[in-house]
Protein backbone atom coordinates (compact mmCIF):
# COMPACT_ATOMS: atom_id res chain seq x y z
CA UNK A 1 128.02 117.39 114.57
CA UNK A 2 127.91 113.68 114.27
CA UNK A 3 125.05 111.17 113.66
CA UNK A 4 124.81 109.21 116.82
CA UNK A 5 123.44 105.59 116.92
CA UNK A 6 121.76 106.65 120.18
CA UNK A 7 119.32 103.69 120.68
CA UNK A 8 120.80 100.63 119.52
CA UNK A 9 117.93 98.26 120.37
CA UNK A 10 115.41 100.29 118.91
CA UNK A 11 117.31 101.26 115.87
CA UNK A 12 118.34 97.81 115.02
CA UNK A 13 114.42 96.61 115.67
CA UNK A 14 113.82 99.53 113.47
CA UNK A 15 115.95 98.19 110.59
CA UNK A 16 115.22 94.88 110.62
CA UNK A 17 111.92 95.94 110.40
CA UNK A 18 112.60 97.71 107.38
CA UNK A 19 114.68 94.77 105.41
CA UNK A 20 112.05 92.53 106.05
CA UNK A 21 109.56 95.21 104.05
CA UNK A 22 111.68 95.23 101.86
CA UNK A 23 112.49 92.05 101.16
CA UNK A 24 108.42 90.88 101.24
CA UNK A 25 107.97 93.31 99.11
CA UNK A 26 110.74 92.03 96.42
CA UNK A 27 109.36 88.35 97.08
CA UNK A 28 105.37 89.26 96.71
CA UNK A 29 105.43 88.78 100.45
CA UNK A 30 106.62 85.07 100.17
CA UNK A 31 109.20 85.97 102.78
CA UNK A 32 106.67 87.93 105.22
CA UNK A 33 104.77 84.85 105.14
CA UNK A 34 107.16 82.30 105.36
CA UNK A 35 109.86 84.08 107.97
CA UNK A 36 107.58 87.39 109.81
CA UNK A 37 104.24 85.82 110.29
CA UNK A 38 103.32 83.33 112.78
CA UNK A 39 100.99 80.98 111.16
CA UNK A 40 97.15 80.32 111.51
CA UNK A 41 96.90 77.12 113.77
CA UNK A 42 100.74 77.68 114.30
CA UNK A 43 102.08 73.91 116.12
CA UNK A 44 104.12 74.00 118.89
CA UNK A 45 105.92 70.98 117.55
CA UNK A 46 106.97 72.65 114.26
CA UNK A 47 110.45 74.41 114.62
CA UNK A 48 109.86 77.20 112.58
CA UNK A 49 106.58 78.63 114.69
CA UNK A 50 108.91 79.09 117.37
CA UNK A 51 111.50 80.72 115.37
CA UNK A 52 108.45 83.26 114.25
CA UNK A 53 107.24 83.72 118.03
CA UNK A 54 110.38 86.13 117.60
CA UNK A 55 110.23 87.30 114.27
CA UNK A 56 106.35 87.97 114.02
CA UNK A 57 107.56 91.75 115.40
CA UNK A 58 109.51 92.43 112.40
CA UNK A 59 107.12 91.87 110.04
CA UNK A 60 104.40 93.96 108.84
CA UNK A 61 101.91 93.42 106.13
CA UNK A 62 102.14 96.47 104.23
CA UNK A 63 104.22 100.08 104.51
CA UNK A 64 101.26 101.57 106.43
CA UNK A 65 101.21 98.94 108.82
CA UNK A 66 105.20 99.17 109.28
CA UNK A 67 105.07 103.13 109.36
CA UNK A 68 102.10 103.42 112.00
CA UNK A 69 104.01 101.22 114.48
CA UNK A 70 107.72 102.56 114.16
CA UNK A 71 106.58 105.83 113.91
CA UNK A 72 105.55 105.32 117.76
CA UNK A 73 108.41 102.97 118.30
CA UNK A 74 111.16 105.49 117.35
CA UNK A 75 109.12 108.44 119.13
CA UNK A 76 108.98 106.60 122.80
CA UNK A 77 111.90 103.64 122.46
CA UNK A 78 114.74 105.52 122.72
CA UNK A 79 113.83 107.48 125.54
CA UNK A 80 112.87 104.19 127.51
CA UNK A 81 116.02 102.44 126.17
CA UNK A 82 118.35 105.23 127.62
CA UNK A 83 116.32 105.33 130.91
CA UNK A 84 115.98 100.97 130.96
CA UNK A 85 119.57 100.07 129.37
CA UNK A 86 119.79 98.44 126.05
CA UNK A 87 120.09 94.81 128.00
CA UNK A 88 116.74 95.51 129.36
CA UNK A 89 115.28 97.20 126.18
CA UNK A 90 116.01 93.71 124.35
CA UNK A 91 114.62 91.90 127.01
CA UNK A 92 111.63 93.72 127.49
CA UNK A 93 111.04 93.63 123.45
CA UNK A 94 111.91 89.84 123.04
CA UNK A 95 109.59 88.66 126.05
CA UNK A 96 106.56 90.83 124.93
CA UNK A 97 107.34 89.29 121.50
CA UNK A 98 107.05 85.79 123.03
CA UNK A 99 104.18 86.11 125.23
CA UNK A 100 102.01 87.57 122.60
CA UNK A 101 102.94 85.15 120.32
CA UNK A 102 102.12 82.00 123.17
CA UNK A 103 98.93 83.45 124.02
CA UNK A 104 97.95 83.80 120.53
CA UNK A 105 98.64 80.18 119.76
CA UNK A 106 96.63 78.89 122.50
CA UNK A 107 93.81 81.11 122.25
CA UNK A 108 93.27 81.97 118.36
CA UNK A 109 93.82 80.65 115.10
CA UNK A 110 94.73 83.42 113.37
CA UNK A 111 98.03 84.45 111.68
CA UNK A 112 100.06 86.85 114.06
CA UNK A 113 101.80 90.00 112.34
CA UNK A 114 103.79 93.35 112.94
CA UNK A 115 104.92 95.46 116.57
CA UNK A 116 102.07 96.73 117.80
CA UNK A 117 102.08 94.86 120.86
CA UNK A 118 105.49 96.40 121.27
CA UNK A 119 104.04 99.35 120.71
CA UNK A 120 101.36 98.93 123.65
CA UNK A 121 103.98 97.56 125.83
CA UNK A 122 106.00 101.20 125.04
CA UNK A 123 102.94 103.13 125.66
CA UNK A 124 102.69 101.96 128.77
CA UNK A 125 106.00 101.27 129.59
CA UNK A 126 106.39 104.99 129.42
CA UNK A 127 103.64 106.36 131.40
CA UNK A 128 105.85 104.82 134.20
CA UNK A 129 108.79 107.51 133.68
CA UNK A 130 108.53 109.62 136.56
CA UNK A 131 107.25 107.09 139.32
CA UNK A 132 106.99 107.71 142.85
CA UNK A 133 107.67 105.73 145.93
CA UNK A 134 103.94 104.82 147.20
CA UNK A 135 102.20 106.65 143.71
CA UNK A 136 100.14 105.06 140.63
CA UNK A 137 100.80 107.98 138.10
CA UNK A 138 97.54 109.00 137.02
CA UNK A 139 99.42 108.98 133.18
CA UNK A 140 99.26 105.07 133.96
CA UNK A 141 95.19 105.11 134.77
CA UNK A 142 94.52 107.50 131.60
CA UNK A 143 97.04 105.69 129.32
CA UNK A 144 95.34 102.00 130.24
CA UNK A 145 91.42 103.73 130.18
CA UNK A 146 92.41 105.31 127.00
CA UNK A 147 94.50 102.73 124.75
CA UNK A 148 93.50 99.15 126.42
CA UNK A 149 89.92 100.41 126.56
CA UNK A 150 89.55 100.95 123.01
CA UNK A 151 91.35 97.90 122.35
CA UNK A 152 88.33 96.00 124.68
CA UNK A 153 86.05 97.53 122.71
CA UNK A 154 87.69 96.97 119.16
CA UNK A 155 88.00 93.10 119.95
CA UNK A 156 84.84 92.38 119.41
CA UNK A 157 84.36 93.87 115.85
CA UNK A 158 85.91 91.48 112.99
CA UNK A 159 89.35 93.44 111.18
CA UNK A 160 92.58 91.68 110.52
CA UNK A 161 93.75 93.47 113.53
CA UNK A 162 94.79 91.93 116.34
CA UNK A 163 93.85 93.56 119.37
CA UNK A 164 94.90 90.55 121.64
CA UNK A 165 98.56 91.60 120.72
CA UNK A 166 97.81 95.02 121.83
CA UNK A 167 96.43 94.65 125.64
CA UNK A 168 98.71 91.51 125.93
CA UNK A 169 101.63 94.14 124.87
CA UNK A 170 100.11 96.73 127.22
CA UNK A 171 99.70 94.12 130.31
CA UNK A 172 103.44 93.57 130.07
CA UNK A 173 104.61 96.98 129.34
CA UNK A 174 102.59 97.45 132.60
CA UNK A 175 104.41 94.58 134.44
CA UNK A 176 107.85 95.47 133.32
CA UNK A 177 106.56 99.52 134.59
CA UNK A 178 106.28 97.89 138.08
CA UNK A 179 109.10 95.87 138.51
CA UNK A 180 111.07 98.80 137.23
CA UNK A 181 109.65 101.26 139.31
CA UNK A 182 110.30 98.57 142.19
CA UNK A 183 113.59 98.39 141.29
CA UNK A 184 114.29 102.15 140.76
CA UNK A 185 113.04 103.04 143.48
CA UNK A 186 115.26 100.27 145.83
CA UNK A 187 117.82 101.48 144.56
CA UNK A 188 117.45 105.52 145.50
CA UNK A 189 116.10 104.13 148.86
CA UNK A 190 117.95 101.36 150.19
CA UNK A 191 116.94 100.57 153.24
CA UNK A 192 113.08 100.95 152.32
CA UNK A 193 111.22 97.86 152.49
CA UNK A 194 108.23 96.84 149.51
């Protein structure tokens, strides 16, 4: 038996991930500052904040924080990559990346850190899996009750957590769940109209 590289989105994410906890942790987390961590009262205007509106996913604050998010990452990402593509796995990463990070800007003035709202987007991403024409899966219902409704409730205790992230993450693993359920299902009935 060989190893496969079966999820090469995920695994990549997953690695760079990694080297960058590494490497903060070699540089006393100069680097996770400086490279992984969108700033507090981040400027549009400044180069590097949008260069971090990407790179704020692979960063995490400590090897807790890394291990709690891949450890959902590499549980529900590859089986969403090899249903989704790996085109479509990037995509769906690199936009949830970006929109967090926008809406973060504008409304907070916080630091951004870590892929949790990856995460949430992958939780409910995958309550999408089995879709049917005309059906909300009740998975869907329970997922966005169960995970977004904490994260409601959470937001309005102080922590360095940002729950924004999360049900911004979870709003557009829900949108990309029903385009692509759109889209699956076009394609196994073509001549059906939505």
């Amino acid at each position: 038996m060989k190893i496969h590289y079966n999820a090469p989105v995920i695994l990549t994410f997953t690695l760079a991930a990694l080297a960058a906890r590494l490497l903060g942790s070699m540089t006393n987390e100069a680097t996770t500052y400086f490279f992984f961590t969108l700033q507090p009262d981040a400027s549009l205007f400044n180069p590097m904040t949008w260069i971090r509106m990407f790179t704020h996913i692979i960063g995490h604050a400590d090897w807790n924080h890394l291990l709690g998010n891949f450890s959902l990452i590499l549980l529900i990402g590859p089986l969403l990559e090899e249903k989704y593509g790996s085109k479509s796995m990037a995509f769906m990463i690199t936009t949830t990346a970006v929109v967090t990070a926008l809406l973060h800007t504008f409304f907070f003035t916080g630091g951004l850190l870590g892929a949790s709202g990856i995460v949430f987007m992958l939780i409910l991403l995958g309550s999408f899996a089995n879709i049917k024409q005309g059906h909300i899966p009740l998975t869907f219902i329970l997922i966005v009750i169960l995970y977004l409704g904490k994260e409601f409730i959470y937001s309005f205790s102080y922590d360095n957590i940002s729950q924004f992230a999360h049900i911004i993450g979870g709003i557009v693993g829900s949108g990309f769940g029903f385009r692509g359920a759109k889209d699956t299902l076009k394609a196994s009935t073509p001549n059906a109209s939505y």
